[in-house]
PDB file of N, CA and C in Angstrom:
ATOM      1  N   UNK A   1     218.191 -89.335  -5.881  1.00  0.00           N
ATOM      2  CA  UNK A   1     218.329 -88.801  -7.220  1.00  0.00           C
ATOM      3  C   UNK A   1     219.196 -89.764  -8.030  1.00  0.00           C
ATOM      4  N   UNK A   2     219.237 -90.371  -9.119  1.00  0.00           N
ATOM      5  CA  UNK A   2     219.345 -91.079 -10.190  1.00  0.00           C
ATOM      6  C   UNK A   2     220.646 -90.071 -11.174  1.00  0.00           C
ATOM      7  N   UNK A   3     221.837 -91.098 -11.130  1.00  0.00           N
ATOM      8  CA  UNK A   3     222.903 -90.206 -11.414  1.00  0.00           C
ATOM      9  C   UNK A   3     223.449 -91.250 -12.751  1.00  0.00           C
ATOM     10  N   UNK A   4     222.842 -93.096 -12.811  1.00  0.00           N
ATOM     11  CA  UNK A   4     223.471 -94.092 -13.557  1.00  0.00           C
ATOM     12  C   UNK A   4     222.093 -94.322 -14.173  1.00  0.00           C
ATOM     13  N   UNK A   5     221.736 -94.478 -15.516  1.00  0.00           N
ATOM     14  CA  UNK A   5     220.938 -94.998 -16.136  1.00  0.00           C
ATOM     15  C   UNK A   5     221.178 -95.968 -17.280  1.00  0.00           C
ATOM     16  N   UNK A   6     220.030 -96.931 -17.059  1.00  0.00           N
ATOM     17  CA  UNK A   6     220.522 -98.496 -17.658  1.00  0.00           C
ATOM     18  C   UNK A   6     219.328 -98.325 -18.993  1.00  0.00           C
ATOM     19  N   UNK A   7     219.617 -99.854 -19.825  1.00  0.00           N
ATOM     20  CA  UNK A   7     218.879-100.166 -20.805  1.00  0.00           C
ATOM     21  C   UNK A   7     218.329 -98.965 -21.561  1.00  0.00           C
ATOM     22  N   UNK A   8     218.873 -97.876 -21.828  1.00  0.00           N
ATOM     23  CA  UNK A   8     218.669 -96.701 -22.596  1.00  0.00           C
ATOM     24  C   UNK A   8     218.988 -96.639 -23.958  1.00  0.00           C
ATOM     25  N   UNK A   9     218.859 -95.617 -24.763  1.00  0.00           N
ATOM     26  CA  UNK A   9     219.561 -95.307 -26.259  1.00  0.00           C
ATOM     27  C   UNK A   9     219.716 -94.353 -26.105  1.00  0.00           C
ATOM     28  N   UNK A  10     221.183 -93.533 -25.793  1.00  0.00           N
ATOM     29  CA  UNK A  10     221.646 -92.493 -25.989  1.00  0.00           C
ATOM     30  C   UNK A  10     222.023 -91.430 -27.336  1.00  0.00           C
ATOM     31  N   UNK A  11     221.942 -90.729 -27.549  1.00  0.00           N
ATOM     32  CA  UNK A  11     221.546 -90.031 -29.008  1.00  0.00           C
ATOM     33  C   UNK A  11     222.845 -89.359 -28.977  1.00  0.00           C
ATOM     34  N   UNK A  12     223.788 -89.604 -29.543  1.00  0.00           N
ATOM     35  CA  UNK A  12     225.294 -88.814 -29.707  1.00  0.00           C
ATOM     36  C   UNK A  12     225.385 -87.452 -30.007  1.00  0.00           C
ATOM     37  N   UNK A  13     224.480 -87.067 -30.579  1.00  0.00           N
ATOM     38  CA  UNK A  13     224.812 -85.337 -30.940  1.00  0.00           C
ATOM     39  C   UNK A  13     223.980 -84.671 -30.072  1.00  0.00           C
ATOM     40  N   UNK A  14     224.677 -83.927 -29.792  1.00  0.00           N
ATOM     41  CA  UNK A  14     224.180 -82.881 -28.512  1.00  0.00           C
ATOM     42  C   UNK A  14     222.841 -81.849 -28.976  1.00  0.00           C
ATOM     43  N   UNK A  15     222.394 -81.205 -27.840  1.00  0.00           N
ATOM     44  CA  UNK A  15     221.908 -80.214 -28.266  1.00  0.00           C
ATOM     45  C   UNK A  15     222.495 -78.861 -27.250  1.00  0.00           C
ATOM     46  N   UNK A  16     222.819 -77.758 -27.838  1.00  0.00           N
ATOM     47  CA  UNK A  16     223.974 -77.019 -28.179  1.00  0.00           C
ATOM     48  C   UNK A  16     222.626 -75.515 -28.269  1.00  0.00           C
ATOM     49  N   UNK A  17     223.674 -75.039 -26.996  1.00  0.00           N
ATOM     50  CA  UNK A  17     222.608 -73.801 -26.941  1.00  0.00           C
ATOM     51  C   UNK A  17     223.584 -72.606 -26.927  1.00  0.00           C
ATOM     52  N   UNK A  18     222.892 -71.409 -26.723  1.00  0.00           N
ATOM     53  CA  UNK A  18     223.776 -70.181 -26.222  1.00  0.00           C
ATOM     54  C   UNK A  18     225.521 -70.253 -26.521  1.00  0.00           C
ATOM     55  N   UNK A  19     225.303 -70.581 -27.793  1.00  0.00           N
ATOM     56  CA  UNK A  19     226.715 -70.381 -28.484  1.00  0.00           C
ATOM     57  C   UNK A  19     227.911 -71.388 -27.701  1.00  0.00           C
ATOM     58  N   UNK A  20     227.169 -72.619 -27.369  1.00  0.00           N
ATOM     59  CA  UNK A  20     227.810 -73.761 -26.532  1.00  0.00           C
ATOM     60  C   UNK A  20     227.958 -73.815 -25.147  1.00  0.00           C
ATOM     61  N   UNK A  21     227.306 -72.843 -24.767  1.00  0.00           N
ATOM     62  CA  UNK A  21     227.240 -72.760 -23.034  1.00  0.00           C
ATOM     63  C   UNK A  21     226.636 -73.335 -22.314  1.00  0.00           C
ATOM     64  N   UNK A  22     225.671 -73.803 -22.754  1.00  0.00           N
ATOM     65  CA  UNK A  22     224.472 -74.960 -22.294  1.00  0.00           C
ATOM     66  C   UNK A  22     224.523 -75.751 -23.399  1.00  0.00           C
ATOM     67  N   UNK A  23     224.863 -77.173 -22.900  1.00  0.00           N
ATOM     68  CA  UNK A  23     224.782 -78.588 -23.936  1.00  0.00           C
ATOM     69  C   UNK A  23     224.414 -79.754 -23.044  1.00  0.00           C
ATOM     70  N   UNK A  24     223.600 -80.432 -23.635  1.00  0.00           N
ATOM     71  CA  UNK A  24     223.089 -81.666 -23.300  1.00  0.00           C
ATOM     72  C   UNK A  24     222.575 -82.949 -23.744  1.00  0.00           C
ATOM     73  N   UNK A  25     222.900 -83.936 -23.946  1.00  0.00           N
ATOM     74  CA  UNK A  25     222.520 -85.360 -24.726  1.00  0.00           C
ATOM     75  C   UNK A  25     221.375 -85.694 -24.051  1.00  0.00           C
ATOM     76  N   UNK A  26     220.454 -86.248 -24.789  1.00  0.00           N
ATOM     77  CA  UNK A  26     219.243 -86.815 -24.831  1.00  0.00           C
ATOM     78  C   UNK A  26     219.583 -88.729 -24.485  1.00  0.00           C
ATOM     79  N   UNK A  27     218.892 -89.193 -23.673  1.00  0.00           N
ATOM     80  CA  UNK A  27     218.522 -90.375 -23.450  1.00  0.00           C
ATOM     81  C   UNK A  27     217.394 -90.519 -23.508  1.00  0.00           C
ATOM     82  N   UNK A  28     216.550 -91.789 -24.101  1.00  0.00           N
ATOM     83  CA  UNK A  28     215.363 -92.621 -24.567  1.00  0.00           C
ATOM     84  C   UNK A  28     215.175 -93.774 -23.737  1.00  0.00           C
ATOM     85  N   UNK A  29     214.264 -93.788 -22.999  1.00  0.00           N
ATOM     86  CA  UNK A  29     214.286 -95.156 -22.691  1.00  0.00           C
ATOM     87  C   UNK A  29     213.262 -96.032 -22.889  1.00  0.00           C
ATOM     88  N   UNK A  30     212.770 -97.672 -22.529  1.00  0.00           N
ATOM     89  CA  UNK A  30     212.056 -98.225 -23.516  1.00  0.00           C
ATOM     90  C   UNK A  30     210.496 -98.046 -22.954  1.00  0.00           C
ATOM     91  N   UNK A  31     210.339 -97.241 -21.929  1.00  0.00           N
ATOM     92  CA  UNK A  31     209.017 -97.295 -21.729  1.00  0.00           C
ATOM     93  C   UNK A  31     208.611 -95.426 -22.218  1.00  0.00           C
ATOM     94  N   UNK A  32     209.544 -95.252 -23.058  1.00  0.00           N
ATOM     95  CA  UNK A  32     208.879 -93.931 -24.205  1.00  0.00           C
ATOM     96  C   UNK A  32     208.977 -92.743 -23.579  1.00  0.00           C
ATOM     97  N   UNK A  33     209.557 -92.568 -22.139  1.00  0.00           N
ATOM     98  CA  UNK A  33     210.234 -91.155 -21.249  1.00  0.00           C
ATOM     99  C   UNK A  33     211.157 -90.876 -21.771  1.00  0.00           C
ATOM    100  N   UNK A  34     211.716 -89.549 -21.591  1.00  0.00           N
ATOM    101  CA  UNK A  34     213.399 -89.351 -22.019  1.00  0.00           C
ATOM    102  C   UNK A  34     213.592 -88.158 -21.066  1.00  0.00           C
ATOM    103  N   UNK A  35     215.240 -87.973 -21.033  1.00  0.00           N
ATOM    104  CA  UNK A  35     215.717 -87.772 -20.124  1.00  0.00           C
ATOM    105  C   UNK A  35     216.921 -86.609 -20.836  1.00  0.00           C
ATOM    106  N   UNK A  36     217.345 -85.684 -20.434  1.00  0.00           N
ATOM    107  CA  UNK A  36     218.665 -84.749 -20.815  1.00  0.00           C
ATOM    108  C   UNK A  36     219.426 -84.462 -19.711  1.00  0.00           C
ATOM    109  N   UNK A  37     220.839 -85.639 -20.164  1.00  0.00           N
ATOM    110  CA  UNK A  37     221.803 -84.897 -19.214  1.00  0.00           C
ATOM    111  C   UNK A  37     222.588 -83.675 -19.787  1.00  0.00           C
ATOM    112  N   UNK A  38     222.978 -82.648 -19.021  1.00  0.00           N
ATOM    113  CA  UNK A  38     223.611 -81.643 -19.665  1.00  0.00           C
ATOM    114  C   UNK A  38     224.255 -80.660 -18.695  1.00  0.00           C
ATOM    115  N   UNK A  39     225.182 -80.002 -19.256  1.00  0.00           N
ATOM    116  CA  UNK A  39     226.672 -78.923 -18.538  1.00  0.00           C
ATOM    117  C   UNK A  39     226.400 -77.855 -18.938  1.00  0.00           C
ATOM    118  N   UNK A  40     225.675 -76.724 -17.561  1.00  0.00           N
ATOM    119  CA  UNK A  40     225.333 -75.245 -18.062  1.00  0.00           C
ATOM    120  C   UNK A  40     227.145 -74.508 -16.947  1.00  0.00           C
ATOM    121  N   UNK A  41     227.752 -73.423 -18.191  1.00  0.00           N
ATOM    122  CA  UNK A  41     228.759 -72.905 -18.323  1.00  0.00           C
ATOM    123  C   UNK A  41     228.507 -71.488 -17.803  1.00  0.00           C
ATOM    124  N   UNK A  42     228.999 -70.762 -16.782  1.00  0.00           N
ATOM    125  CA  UNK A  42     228.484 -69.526 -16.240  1.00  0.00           C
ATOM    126  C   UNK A  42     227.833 -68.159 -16.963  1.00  0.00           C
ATOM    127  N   UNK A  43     226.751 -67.848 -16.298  1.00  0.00           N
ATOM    128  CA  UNK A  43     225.895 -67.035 -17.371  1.00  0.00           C
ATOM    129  C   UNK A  43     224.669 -67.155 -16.990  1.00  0.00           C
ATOM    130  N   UNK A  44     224.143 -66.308 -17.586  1.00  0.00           N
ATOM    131  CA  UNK A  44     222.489 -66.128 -17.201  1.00  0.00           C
ATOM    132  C   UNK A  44     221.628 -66.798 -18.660  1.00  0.00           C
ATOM    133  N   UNK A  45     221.038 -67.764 -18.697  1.00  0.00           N
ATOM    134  CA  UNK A  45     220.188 -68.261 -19.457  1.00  0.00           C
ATOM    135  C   UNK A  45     218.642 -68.241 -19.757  1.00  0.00           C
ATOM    136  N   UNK A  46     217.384 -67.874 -20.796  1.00  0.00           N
ATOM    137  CA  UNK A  46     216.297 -68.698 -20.268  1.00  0.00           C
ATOM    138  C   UNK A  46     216.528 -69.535 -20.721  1.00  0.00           C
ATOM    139  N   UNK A  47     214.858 -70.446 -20.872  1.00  0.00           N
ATOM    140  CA  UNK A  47     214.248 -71.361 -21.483  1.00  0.00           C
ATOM    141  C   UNK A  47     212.782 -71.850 -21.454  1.00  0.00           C
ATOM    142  N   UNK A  48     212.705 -71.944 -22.204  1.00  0.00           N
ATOM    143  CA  UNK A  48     210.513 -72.043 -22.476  1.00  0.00           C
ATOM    144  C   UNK A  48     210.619 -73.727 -22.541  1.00  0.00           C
ATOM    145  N   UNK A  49     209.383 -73.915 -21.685  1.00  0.00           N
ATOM    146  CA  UNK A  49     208.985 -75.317 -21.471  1.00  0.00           C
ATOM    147  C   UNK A  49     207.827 -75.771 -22.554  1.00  0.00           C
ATOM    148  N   UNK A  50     207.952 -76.615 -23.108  1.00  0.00           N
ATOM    149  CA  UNK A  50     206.367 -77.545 -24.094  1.00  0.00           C
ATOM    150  C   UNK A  50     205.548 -78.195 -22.568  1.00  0.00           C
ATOM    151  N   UNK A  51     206.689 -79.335 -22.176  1.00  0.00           N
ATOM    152  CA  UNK A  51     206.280 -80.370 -21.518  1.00  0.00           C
ATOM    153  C   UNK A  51     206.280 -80.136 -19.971  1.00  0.00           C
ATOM    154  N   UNK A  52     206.013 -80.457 -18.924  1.00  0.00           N
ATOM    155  CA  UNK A  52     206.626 -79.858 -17.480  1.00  0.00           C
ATOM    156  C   UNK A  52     207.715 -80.795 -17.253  1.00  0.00           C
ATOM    157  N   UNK A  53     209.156 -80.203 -16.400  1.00  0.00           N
ATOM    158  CA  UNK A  53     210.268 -80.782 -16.327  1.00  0.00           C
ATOM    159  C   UNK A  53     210.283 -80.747 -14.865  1.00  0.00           C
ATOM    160  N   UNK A  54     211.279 -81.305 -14.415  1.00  0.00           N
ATOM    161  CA  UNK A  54     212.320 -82.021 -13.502  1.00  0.00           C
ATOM    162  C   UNK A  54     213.526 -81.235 -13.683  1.00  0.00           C
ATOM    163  N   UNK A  55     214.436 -80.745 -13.111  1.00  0.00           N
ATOM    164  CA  UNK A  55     215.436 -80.516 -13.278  1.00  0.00           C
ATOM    165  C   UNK A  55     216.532 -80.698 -11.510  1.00  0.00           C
ATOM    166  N   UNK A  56     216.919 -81.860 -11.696  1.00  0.00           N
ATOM    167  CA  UNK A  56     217.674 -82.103 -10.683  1.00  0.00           C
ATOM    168  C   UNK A  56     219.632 -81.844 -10.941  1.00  0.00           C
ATOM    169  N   UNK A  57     220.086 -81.194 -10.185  1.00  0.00           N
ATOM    170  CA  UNK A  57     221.431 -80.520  -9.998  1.00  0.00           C
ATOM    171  C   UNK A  57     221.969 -81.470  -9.384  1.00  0.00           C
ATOM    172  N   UNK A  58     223.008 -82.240 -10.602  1.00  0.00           N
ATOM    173  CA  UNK A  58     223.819 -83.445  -9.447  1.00  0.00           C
ATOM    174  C   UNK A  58     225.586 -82.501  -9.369  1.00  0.00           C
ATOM    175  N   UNK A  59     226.274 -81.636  -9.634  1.00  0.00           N
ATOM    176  CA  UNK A  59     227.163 -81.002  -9.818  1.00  0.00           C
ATOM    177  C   UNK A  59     227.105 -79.437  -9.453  1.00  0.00           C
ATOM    178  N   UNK A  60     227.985 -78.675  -8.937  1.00  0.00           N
ATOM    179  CA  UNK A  60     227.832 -77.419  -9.161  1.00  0.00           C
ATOM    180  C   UNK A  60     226.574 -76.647  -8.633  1.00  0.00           C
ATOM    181  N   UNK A  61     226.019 -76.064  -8.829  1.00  0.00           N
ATOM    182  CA  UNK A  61     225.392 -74.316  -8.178  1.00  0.00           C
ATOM    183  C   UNK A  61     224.666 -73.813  -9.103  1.00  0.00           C
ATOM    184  N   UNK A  62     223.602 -73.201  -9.126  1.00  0.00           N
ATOM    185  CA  UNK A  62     222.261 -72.407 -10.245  1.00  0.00           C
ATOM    186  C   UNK A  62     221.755 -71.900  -9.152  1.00  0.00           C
ATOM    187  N   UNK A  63     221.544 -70.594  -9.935  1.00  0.00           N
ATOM    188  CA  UNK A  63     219.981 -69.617  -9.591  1.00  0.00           C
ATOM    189  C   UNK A  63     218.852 -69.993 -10.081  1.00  0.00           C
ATOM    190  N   UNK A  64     217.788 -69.615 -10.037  1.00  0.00           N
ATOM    191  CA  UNK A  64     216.737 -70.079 -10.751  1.00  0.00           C
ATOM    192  C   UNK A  64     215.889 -69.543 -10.561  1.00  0.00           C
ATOM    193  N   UNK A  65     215.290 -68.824 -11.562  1.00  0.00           N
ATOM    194  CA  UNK A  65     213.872 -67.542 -11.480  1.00  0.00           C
ATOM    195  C   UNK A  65     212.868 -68.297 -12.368  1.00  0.00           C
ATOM    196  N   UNK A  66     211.652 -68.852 -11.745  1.00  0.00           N
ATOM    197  CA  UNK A  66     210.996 -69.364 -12.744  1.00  0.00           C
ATOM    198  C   UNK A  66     209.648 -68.408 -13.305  1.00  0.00           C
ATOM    199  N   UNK A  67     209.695 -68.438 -14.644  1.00  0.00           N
ATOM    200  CA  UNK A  67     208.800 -67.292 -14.731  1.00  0.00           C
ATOM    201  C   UNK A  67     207.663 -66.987 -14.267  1.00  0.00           C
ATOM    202  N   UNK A  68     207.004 -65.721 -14.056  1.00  0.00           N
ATOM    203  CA  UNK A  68     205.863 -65.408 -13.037  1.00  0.00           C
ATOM    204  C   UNK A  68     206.817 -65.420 -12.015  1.00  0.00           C
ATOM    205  N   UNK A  69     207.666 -65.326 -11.680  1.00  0.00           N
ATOM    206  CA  UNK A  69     208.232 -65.469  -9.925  1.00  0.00           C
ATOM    207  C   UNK A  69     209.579 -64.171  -9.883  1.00  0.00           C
ATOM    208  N   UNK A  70     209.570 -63.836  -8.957  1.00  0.00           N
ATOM    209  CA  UNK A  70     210.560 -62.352  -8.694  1.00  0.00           C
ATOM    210  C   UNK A  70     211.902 -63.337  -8.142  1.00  0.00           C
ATOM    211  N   UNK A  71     211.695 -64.160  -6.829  1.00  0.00           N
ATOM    212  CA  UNK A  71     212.915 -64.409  -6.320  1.00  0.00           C
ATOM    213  C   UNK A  71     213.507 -65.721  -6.477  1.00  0.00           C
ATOM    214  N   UNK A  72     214.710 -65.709  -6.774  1.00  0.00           N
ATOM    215  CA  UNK A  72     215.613 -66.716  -7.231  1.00  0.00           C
ATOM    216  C   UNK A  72     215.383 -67.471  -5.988  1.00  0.00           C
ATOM    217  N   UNK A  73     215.836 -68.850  -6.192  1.00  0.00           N
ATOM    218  CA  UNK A  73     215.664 -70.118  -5.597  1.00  0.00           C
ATOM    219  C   UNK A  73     217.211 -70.556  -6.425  1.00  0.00           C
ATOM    220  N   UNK A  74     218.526 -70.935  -4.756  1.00  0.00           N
ATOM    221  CA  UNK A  74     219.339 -71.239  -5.161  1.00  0.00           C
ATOM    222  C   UNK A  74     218.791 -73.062  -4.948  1.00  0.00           C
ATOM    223  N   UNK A  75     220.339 -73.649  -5.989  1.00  0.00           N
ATOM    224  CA  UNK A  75     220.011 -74.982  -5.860  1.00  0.00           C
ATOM    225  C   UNK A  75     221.702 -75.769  -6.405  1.00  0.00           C
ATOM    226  N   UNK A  76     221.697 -76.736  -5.290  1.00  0.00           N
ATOM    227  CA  UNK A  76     223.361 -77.229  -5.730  1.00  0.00           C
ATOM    228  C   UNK A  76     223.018 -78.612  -5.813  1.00  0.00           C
ATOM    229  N   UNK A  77     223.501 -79.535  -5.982  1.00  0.00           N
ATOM    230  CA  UNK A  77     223.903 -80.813  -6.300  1.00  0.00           C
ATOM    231  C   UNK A  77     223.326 -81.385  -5.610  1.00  0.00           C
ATOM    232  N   UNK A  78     222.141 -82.989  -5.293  1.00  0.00           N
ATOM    233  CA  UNK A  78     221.161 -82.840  -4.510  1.00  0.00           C
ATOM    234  C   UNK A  78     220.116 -82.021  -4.623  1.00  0.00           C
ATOM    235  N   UNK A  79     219.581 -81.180  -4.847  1.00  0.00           N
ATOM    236  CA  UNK A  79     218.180 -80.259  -5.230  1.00  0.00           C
ATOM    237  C   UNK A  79     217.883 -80.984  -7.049  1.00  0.00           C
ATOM    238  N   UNK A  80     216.332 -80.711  -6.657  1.00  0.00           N
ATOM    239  CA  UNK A  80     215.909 -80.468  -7.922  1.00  0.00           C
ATOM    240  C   UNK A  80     214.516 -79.418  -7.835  1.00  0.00           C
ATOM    241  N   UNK A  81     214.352 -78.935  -8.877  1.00  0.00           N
ATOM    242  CA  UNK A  81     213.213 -77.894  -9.465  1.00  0.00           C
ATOM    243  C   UNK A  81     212.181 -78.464 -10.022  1.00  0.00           C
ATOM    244  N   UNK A  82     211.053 -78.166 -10.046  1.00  0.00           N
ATOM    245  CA  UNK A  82     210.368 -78.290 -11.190  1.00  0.00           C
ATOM    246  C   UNK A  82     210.027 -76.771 -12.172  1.00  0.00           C
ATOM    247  N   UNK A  83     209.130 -77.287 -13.480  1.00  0.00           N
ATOM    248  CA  UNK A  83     208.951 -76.422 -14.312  1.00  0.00           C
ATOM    249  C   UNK A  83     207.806 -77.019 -14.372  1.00  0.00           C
ATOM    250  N   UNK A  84     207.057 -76.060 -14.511  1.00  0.00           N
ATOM    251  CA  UNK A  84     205.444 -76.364 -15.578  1.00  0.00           C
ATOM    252  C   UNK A  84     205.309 -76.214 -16.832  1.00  0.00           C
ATOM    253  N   UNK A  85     204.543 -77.069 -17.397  1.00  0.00           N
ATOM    254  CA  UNK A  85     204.526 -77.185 -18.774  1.00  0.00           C
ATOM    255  C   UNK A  85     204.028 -75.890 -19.315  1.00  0.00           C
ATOM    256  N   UNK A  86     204.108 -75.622 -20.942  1.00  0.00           N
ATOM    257  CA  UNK A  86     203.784 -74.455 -21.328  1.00  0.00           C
ATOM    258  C   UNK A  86     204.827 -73.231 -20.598  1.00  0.00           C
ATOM    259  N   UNK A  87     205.585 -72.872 -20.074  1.00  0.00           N
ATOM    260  CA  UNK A  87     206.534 -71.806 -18.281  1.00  0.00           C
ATOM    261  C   UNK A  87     207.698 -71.597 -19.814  1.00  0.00           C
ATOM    262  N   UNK A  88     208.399 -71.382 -18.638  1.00  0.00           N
ATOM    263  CA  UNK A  88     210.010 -71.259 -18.485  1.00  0.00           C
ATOM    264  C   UNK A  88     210.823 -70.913 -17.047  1.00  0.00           C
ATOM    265  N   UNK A  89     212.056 -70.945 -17.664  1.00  0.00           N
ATOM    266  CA  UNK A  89     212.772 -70.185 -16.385  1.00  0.00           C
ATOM    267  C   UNK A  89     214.407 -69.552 -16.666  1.00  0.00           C
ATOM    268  N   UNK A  90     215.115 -68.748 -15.911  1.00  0.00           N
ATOM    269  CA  UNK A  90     215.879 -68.162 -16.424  1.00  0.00           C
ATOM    270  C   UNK A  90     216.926 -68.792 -15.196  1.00  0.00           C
ATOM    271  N   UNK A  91     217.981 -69.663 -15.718  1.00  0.00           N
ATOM    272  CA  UNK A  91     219.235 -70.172 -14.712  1.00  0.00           C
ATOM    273  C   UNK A  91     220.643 -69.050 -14.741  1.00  0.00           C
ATOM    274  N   UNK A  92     220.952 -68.953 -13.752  1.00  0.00           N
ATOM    275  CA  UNK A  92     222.198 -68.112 -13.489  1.00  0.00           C
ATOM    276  C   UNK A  92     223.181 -69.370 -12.947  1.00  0.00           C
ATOM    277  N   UNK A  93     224.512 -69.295 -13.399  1.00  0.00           N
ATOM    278  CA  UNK A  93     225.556 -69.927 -13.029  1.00  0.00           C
ATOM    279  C   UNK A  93     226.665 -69.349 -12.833  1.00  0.00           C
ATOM    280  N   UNK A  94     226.706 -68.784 -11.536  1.00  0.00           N
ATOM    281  CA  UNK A  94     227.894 -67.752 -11.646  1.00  0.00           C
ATOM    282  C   UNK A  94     229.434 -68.345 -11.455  1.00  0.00           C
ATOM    283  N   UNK A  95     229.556 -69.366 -11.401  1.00  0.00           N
ATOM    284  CA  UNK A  95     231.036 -69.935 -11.684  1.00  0.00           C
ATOM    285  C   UNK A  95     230.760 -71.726 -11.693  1.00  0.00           C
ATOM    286  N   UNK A  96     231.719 -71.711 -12.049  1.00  0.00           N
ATOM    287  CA  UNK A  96     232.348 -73.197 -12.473  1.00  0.00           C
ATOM    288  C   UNK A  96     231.164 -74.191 -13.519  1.00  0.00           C
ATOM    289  N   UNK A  97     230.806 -74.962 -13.374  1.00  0.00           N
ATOM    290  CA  UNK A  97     230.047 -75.714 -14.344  1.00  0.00           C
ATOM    291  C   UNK A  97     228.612 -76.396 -13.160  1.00  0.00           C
ATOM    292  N   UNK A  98     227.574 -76.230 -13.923  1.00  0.00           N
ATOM    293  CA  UNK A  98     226.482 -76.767 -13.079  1.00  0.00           C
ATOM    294  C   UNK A  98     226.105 -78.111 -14.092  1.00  0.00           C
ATOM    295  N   UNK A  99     225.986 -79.186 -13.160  1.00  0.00           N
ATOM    296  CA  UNK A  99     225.456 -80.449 -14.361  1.00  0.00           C
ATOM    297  C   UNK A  99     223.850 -81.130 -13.903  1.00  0.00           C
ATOM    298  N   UNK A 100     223.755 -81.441 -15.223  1.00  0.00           N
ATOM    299  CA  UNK A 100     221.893 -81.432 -14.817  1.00  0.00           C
ATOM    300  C   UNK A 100     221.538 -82.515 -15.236  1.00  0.00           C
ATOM    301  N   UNK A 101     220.137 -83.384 -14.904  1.00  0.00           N
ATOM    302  CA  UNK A 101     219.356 -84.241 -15.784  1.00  0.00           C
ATOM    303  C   UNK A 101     218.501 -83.847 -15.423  1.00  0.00           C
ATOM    304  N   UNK A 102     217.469 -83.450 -16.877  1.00  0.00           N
ATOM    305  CA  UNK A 102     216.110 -83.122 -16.023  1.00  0.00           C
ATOM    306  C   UNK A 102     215.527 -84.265 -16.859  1.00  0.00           C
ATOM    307  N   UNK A 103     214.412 -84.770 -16.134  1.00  0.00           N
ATOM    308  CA  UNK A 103     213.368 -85.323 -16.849  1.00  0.00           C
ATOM    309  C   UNK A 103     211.751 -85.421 -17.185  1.00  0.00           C
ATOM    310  N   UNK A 104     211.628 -85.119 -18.171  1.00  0.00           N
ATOM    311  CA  UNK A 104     210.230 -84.880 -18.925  1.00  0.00           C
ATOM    312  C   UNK A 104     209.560 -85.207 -18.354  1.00  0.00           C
ATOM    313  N   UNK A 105     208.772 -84.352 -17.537  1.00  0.00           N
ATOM    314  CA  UNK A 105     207.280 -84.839 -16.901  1.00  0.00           C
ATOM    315  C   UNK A 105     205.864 -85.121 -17.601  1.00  0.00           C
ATOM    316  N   UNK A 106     204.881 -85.848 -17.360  1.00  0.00           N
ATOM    317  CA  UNK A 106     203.985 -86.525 -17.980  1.00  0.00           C
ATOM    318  C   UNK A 106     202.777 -85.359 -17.504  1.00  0.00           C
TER     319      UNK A 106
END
């Protein structure tokens, strides 16, 4: 799992969810993928997918109910998820800070 990324353009303003509980910066890179690293803050979240994602956990602890699905799938630092495009899924973080990069699947 990929924790240092090179030759990028990082986009300074965040994107800022659930009243700042989930935030994450966007990286670009030059072959037109992009990437969001970001710090989910304890709490139960969704989120609706466009594109299908990646979501790999390099920090911390998540639940993860992806929709259509009844049982959570835990996942810590080392794991990653996927999402299908068009989906969602609903993350639980029941303490400390979980840190993420997921990246945009094709």
């Amino acid at each position: 799992m990929e924790t240092q990324f090179e030759n990028v353009t990082a986009l300074a303003k965040a994107n800022v969810y659930f009243d700042g509980k989930v935030a994450s910066h966007t990286l670009l890179f030059p072959d037109g993928s992009k990437k969001t690293l970001g710090l989910i803050y304890p709490g139960e979240y969704h989120f609706g997918t466009e594109a299908a994602e990646e979501m790999a956990i390099v920090d911390g602890s998540c639940e993860v109910v992806l929709d259509g699905q009844e049982n959570a799938a835990v996942h810590s630092a080392g794991d990653a998820f996927e999402v299908p495009a068009n989906s969602g899924f609903t993350i639980r973080v029941a303490e400390g800070v979980c840190q993420y990069v997921c990246s945009f699947l094709s």
